[in-house]
Protein backbone atom coordinates (compact mmCIF):
# COMPACT_ATOMS: atom_id res chain seq x y z
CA UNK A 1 106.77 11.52 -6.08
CA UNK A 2 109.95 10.05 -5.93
CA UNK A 3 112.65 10.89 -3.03
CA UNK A 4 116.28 10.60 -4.22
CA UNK A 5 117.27 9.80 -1.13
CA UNK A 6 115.46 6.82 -0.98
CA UNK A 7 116.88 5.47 -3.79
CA UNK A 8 119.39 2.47 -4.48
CA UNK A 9 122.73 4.82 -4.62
CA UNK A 10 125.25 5.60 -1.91
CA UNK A 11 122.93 8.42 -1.12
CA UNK A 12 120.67 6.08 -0.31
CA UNK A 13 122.81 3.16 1.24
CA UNK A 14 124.44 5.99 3.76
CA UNK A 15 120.50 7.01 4.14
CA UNK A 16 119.74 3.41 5.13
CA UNK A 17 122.40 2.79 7.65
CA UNK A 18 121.95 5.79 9.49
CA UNK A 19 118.71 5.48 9.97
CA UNK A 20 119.75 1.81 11.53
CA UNK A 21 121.90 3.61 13.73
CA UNK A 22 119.17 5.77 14.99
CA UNK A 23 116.74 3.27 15.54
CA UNK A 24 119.44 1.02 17.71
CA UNK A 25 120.48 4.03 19.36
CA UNK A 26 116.94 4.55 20.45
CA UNK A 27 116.19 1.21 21.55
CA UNK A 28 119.39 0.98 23.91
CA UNK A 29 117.81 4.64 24.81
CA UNK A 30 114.32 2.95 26.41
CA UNK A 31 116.13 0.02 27.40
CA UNK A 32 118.38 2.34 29.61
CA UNK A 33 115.39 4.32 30.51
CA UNK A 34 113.15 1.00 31.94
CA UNK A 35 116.55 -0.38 33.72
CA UNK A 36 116.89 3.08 35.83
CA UNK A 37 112.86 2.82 36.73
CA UNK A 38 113.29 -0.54 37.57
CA UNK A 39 110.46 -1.94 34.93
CA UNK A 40 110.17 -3.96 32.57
CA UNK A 41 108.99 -4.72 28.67
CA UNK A 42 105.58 -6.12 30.24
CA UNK A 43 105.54 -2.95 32.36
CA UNK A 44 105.76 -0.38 29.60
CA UNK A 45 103.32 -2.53 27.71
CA UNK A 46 100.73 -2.51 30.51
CA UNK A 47 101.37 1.38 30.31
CA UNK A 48 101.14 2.10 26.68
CA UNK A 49 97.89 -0.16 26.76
CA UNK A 50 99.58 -2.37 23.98
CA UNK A 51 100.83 -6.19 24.29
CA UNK A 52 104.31 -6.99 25.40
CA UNK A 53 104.88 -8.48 21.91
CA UNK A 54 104.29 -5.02 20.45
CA UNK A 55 107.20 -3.90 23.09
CA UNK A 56 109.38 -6.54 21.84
CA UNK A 57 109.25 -5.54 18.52
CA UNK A 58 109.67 -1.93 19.17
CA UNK A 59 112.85 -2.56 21.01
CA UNK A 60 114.06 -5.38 19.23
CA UNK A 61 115.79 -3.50 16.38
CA UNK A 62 114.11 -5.49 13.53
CA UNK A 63 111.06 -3.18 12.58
CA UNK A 64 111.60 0.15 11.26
CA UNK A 65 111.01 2.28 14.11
CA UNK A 66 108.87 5.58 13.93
CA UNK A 67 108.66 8.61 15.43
CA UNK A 68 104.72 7.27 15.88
CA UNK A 69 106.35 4.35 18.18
CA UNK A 70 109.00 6.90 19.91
CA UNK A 71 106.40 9.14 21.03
CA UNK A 72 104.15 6.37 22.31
CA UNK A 73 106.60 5.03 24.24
CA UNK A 74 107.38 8.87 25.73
CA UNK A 75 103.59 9.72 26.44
CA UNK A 76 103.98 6.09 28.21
CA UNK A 77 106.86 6.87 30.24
CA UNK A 78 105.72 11.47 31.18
CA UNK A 79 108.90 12.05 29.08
CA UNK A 80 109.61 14.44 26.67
CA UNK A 81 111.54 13.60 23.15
CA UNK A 82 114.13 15.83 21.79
CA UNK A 83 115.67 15.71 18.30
CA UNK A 84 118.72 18.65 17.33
CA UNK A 85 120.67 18.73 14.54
CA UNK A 86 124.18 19.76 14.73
CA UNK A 87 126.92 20.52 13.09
CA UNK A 88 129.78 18.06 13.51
CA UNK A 89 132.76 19.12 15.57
CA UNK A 90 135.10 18.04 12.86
CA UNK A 91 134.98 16.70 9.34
CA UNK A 92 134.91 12.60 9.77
CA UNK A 93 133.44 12.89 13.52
CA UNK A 94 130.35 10.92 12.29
CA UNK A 95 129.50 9.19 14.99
CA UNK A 96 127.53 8.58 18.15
CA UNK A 97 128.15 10.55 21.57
CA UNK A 98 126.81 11.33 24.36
CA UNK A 99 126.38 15.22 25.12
CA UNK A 100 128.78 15.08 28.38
CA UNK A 101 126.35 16.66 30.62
CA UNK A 102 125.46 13.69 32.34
CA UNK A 103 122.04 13.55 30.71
CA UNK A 104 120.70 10.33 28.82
CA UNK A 105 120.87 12.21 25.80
CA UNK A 106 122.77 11.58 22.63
CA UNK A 107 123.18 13.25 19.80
CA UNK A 108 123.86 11.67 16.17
CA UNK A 109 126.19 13.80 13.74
CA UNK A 110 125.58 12.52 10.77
């Protein structure tokens, strides 16, 4: 079955780099997370019951990161994920924000 999305076009490209976006967004996301409980990649390793080299290359940006890893890294840390779609406030905001509530959530408009 083929995905046209996934494909080699701007569709595709735009698909691609938001997806980047997401995944870096995320990572900064844990790596906030671990700095405000005061632990560290070894730490959430020891938790998840996986080596700190597995840690590494969930927050290091460089592997595709899945929802698999997010949610293992939430069960890890008692936390809950939460994904929204929105609309986007205006056409060309396409970018990353926080929500203003003073939460540690951000959402991506796409």
């Amino acid at each position: 079955m083929s995905v046209p999305w996934k494909g080699k076009g701007s569709k595709g490209e735009a698909a691609d780099c938001a997806g980047a976006r997401l995944a870096r967004q995320a990572t900064v996301e844990v790596a906030g997370l671990l700095g405000k409980r005061d632990m560290s990649r070894a730490d959430l390793a020891r938790l998840m019951d996986v080596s700190p080299g597995r840690v590494s290359q969930i927050l290091s940006g460089d592997e595709n990161l899945t929802l698999r890893s997010l949610a293992a890294v939430a069960e890890a840390l008692d936390l809950d994920i939460k994904i929204s779609f929105v609309e986007p406030k205006e056409e060309g905001a396409r970018r990353t924000r926080g929500l203003g509530d003073g939460s540690d959530a951000f959402v991506y408009a796409p």
